[in-house]
N, C-alpha and C. Protein backbone atom coordinates (compact mmCIF):
# COMPACT_ATOMS: atom_id res chain seq x y z
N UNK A 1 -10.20 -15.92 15.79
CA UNK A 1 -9.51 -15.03 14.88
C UNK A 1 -10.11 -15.18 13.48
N UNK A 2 -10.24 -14.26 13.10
CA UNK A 2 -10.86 -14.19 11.47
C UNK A 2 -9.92 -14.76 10.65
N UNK A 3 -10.63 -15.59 9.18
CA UNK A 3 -9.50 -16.06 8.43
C UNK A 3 -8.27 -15.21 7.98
N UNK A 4 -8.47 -13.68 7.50
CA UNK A 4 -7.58 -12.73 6.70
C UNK A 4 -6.30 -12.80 8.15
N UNK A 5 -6.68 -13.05 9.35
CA UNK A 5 -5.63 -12.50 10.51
C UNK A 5 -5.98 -10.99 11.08
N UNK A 6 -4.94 -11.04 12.15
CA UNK A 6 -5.21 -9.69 13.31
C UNK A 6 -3.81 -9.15 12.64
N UNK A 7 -4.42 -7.83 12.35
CA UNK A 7 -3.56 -6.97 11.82
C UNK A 7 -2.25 -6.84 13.13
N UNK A 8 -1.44 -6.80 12.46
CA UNK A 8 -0.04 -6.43 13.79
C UNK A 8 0.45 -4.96 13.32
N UNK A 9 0.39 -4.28 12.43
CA UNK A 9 1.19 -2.95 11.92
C UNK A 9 0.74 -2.66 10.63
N UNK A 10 0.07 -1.17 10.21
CA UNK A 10 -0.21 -1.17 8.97
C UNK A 10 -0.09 0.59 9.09
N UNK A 11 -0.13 1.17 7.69
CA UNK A 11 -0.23 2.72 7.59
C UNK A 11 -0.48 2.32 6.65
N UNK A 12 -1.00 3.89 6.06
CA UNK A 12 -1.56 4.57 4.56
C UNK A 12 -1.17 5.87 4.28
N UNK A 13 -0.68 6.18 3.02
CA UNK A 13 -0.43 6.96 2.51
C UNK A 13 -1.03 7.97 1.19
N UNK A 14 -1.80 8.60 1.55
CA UNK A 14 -2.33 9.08 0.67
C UNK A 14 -1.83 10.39 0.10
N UNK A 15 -1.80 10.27 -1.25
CA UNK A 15 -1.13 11.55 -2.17
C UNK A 15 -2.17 11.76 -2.99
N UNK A 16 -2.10 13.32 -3.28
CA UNK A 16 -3.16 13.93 -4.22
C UNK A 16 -2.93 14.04 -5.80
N UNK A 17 -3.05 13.39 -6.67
CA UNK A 17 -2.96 13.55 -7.77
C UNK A 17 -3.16 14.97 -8.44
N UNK A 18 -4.53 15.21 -8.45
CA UNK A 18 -5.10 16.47 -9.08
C UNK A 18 -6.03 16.80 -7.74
N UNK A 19 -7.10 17.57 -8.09
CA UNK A 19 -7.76 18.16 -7.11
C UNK A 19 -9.38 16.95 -7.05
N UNK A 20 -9.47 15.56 -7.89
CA UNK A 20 -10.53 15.01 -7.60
C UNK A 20 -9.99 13.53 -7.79
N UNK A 21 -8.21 13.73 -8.16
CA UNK A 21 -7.78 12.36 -7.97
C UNK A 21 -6.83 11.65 -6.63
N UNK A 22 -6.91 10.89 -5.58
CA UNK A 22 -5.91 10.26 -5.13
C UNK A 22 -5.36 9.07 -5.48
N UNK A 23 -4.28 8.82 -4.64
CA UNK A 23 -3.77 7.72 -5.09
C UNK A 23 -3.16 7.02 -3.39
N UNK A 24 -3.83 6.36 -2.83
CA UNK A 24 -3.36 5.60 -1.53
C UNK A 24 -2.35 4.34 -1.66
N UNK A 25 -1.29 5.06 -1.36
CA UNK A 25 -0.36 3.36 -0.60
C UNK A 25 -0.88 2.80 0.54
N UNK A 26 -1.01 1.48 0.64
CA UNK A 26 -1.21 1.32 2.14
C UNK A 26 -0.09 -0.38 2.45
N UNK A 27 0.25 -0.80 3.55
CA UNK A 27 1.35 -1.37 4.18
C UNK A 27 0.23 -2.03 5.39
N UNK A 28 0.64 -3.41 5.30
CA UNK A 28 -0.24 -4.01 6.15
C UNK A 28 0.50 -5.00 6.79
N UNK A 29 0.63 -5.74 8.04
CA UNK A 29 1.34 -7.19 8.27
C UNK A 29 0.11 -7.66 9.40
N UNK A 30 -0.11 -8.92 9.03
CA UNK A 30 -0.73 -10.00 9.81
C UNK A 30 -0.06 -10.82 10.34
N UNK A 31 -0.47 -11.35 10.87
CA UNK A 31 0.17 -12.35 11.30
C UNK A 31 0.75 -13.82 10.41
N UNK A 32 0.34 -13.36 9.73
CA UNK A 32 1.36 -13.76 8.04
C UNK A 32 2.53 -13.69 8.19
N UNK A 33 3.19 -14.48 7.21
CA UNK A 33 4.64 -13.78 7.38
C UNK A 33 5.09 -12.97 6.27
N UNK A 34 4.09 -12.83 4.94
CA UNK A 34 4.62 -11.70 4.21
C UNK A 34 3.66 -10.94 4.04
N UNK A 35 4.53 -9.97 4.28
CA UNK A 35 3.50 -8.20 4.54
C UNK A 35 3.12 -7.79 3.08
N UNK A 36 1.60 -7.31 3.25
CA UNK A 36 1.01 -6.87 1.95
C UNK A 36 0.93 -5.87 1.54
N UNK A 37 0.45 -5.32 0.72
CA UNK A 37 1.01 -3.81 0.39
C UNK A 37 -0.71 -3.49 -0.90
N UNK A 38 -1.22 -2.55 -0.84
CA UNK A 38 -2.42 -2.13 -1.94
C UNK A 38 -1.90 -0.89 -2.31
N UNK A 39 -2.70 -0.63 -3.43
CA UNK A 39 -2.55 1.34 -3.73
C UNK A 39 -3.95 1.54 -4.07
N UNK A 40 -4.51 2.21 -3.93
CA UNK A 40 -5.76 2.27 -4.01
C UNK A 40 -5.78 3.71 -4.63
N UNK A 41 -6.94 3.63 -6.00
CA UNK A 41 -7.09 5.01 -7.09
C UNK A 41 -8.32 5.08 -6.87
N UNK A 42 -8.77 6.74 -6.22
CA UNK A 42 -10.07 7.08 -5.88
C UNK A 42 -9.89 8.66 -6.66
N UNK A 43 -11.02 8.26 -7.43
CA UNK A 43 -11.50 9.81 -8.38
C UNK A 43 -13.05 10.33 -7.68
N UNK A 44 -12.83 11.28 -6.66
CA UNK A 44 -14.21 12.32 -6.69
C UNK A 44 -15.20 11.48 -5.43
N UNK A 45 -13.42 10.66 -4.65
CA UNK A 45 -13.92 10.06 -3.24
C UNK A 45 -14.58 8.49 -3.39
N UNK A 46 -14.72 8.32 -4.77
CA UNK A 46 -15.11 6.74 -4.94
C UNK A 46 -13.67 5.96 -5.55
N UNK A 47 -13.48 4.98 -4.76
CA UNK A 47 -12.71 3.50 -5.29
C UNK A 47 -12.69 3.55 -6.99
N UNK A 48 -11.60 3.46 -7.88
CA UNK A 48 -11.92 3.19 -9.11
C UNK A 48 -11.09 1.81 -9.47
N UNK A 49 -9.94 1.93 -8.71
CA UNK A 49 -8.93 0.51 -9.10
C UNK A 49 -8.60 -0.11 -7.13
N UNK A 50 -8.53 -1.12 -7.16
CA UNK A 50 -7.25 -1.37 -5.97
C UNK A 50 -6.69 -2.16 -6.75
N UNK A 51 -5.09 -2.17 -6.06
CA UNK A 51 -4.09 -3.12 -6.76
C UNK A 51 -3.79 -3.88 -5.31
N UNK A 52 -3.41 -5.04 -5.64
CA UNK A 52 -2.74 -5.74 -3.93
C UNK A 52 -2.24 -7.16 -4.07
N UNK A 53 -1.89 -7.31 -3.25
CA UNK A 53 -0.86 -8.66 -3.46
C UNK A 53 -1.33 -9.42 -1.90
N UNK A 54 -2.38 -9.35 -1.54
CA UNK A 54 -3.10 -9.95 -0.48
C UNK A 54 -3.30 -11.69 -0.70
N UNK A 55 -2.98 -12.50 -0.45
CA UNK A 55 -3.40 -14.04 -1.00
C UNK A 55 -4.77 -14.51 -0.94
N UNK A 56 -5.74 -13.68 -1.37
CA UNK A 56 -7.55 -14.03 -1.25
C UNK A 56 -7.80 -14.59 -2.41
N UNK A 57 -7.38 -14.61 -3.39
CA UNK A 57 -7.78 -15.15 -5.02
C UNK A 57 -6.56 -15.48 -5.24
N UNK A 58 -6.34 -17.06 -4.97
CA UNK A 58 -5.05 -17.92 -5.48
C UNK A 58 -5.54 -17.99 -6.87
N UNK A 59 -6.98 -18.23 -7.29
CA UNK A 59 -7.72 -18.55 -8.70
C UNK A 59 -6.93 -17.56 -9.96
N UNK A 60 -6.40 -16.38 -9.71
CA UNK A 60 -5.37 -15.42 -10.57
C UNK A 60 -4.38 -15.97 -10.68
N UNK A 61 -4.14 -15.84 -12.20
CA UNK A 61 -2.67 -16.24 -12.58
C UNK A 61 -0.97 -15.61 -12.38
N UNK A 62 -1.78 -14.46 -11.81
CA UNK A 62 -0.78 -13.67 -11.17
C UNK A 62 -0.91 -13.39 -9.53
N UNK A 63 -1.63 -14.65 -9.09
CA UNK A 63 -1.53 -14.50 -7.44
C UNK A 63 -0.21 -14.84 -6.83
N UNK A 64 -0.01 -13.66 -5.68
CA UNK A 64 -1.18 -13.08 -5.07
C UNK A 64 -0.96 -11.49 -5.45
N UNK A 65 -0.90 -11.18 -6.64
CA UNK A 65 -0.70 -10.19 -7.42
C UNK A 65 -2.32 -9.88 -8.17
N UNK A 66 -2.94 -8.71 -7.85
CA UNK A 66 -4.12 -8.56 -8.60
C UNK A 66 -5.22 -7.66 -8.32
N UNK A 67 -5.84 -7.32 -9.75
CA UNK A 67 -6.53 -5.36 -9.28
C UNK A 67 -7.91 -5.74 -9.28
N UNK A 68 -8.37 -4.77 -8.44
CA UNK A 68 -9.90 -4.97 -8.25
C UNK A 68 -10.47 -4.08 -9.12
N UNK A 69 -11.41 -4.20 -9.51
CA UNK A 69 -12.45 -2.97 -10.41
C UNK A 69 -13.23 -2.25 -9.52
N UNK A 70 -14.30 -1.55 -9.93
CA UNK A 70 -15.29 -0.57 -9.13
C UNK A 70 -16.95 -1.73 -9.53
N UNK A 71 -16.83 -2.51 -10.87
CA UNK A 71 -17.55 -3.40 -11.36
C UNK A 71 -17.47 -4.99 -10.19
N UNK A 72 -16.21 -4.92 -9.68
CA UNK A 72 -16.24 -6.26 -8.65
C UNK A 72 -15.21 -7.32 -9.55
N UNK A 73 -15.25 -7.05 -10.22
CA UNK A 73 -14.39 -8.12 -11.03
C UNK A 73 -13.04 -7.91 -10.89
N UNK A 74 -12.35 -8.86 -11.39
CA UNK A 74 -10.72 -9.17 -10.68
C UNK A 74 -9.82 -8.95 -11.95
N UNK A 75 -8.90 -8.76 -12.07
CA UNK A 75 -8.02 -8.74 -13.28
C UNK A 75 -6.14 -9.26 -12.94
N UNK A 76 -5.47 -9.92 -13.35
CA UNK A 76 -3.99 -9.99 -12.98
C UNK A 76 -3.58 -8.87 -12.87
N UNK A 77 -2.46 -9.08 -12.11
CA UNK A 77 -1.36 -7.33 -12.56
C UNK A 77 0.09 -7.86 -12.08
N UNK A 78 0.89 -7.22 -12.60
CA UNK A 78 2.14 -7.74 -12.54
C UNK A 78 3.10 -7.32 -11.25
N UNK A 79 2.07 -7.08 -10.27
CA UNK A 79 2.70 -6.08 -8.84
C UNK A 79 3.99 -4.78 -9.23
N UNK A 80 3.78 -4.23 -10.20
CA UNK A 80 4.80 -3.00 -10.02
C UNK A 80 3.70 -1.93 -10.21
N UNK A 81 4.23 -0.75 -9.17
CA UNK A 81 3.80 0.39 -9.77
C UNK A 81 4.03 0.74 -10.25
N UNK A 82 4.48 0.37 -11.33
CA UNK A 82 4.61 1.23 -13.22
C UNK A 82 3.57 0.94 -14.15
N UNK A 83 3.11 -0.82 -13.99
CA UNK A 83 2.16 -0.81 -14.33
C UNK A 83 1.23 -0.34 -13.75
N UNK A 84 0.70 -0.01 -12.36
CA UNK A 84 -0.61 0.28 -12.40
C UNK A 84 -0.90 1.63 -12.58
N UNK A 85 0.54 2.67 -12.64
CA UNK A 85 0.47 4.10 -12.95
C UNK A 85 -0.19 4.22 -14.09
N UNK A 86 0.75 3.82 -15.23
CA UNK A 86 0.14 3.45 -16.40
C UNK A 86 -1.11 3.22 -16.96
N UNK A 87 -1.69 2.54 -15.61
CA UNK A 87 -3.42 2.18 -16.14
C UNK A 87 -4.19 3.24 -15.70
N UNK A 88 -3.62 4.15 -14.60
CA UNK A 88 -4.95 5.33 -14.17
C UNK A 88 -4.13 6.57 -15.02
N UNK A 89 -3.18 6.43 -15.37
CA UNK A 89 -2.85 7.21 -16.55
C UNK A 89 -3.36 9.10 -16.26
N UNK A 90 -2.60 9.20 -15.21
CA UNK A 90 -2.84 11.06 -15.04
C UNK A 90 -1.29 12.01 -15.44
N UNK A 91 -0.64 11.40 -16.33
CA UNK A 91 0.59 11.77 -16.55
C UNK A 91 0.75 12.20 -17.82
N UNK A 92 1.44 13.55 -18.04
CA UNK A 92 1.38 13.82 -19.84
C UNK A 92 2.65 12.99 -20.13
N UNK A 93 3.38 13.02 -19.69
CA UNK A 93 4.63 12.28 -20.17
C UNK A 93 5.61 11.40 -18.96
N UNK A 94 6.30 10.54 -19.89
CA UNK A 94 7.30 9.30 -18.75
C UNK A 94 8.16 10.39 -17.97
N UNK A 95 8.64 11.69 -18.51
CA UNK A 95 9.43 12.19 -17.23
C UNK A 95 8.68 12.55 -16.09
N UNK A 96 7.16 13.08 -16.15
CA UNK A 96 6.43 13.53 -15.79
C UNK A 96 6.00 12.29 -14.12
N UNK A 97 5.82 11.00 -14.93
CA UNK A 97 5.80 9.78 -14.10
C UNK A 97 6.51 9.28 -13.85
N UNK A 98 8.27 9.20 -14.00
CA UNK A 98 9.23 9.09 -13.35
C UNK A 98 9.52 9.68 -12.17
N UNK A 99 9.31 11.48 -12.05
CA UNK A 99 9.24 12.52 -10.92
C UNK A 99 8.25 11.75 -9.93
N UNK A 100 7.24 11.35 -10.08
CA UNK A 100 6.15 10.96 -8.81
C UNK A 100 6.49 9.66 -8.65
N UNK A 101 7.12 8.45 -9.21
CA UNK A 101 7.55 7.74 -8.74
C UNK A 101 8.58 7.78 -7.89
N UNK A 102 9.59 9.40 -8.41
CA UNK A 102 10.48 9.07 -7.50
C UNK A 102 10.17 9.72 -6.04
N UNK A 103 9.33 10.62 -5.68
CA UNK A 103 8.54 11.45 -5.12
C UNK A 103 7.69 10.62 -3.99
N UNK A 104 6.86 9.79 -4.68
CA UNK A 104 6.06 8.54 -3.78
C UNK A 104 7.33 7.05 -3.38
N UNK A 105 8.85 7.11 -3.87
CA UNK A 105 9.22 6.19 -3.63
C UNK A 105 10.17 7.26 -2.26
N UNK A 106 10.41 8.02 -2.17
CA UNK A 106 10.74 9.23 -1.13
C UNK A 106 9.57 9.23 0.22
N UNK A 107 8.46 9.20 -0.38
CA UNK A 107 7.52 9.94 1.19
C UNK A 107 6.98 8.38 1.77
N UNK A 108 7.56 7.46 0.72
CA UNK A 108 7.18 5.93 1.58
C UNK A 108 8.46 5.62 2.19
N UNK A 109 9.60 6.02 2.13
CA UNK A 109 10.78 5.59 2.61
C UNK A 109 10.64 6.53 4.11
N UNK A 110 10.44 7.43 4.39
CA UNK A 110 10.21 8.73 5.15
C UNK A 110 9.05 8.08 6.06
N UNK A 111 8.11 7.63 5.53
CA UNK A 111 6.90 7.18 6.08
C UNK A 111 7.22 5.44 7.22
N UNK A 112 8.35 4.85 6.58
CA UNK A 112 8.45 3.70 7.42
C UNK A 112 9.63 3.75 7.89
N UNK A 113 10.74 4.71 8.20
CA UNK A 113 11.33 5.09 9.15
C UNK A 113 10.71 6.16 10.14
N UNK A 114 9.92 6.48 9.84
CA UNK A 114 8.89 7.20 11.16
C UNK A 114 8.38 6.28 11.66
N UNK A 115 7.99 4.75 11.12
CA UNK A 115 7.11 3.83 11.86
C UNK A 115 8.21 2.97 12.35
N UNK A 116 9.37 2.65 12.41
CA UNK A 116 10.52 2.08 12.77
C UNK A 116 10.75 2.80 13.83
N UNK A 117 10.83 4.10 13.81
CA UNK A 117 11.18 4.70 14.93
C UNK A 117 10.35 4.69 15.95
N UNK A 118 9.09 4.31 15.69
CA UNK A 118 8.01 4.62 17.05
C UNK A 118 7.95 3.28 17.54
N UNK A 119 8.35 2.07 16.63
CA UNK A 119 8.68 0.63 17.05
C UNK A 119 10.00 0.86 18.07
N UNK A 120 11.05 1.41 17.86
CA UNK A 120 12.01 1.30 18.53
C UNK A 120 11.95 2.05 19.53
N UNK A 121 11.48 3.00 19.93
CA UNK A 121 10.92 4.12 20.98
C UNK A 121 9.73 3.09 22.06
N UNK A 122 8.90 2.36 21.21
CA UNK A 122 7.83 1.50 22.04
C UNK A 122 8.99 0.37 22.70
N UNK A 123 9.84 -0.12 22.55
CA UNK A 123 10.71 -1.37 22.63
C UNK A 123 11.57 -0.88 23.61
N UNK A 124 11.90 0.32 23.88
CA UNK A 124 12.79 1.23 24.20
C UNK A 124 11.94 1.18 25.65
N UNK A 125 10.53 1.54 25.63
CA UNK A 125 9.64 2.39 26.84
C UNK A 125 9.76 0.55 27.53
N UNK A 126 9.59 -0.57 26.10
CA UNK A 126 9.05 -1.65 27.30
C UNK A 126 10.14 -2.31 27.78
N UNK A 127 11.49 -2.01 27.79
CA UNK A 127 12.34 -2.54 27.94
C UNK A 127 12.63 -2.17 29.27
N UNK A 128 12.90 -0.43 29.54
CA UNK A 128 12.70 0.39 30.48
C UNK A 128 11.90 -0.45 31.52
N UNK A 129 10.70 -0.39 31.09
CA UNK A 129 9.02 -0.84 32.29
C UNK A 129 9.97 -1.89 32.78
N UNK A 130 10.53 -3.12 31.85
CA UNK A 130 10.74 -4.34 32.84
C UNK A 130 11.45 -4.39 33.88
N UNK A 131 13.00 -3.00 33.55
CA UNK A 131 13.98 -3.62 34.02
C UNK A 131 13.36 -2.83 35.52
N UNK A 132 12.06 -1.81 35.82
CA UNK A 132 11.56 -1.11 36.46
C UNK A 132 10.84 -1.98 37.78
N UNK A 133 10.81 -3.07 37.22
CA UNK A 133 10.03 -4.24 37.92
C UNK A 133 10.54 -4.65 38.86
């Protein structure tokens, strides 16, 4: 097994900012016991920020909290998405970035009760198979 672990459950969520900006959530669990979470800011299809709370650089003072550059270099971050909205900064105003917070805190709630449900539907089919035995 590789050091990072065998992924057990992960999705991504990608939302369109403008027409050359995204902005990816993504949801990961290893065989870890706490599940990690990135957002990843791509302008014009290239990587410009990741943010993540992955435990690879304990060396951060804010591990396991911390953004990657497009340069390679590492920076703290305080794990909220307010700050890292803030830093790719595509918003004219706080009501403006309140609406997509509340918007992206909506289609991720939506997004992991669809994945709950296909857990409980899979649990459902193998429960079925056994008692089939």
């Amino acid at each position: 097994m590789s050091k990072r672990g065998r992924f057990r459950f992960s999705f991504s969520i990608p939302t369109t900012l403008t027409k050359s900006e995204t902005l990816i959530f993504a949801y990961y669990r290893t065989e870890r016991k706490d599940p990690q979470t990135a957002l990843v800011y791509v302008v014009d299809g290239t990587q410009q920020y990741l943010w993540d709370n992955a435990p690879h650089h304990p060396s951060v003072e804010t591990h396991p909290y911390h953004r990657h550059y497009p340069d390679g270099s590492l920076q703290p971050w305080d794990g909220t998405l307010d700050s890292a909205l803030s830093e790719i900064g595509p918003f004219t105003d706080q009501e403006e970035k309140r609406i997509y917070i509340i918007n992206l805190a909506f289609i991720l709630q939506v997004a992991i009760w669809r994945a709950v449900e296909k857990l409980i539907e899979a649990f459902q089919h193998l429960i079925s198979f056994k008692k089939g035995q």
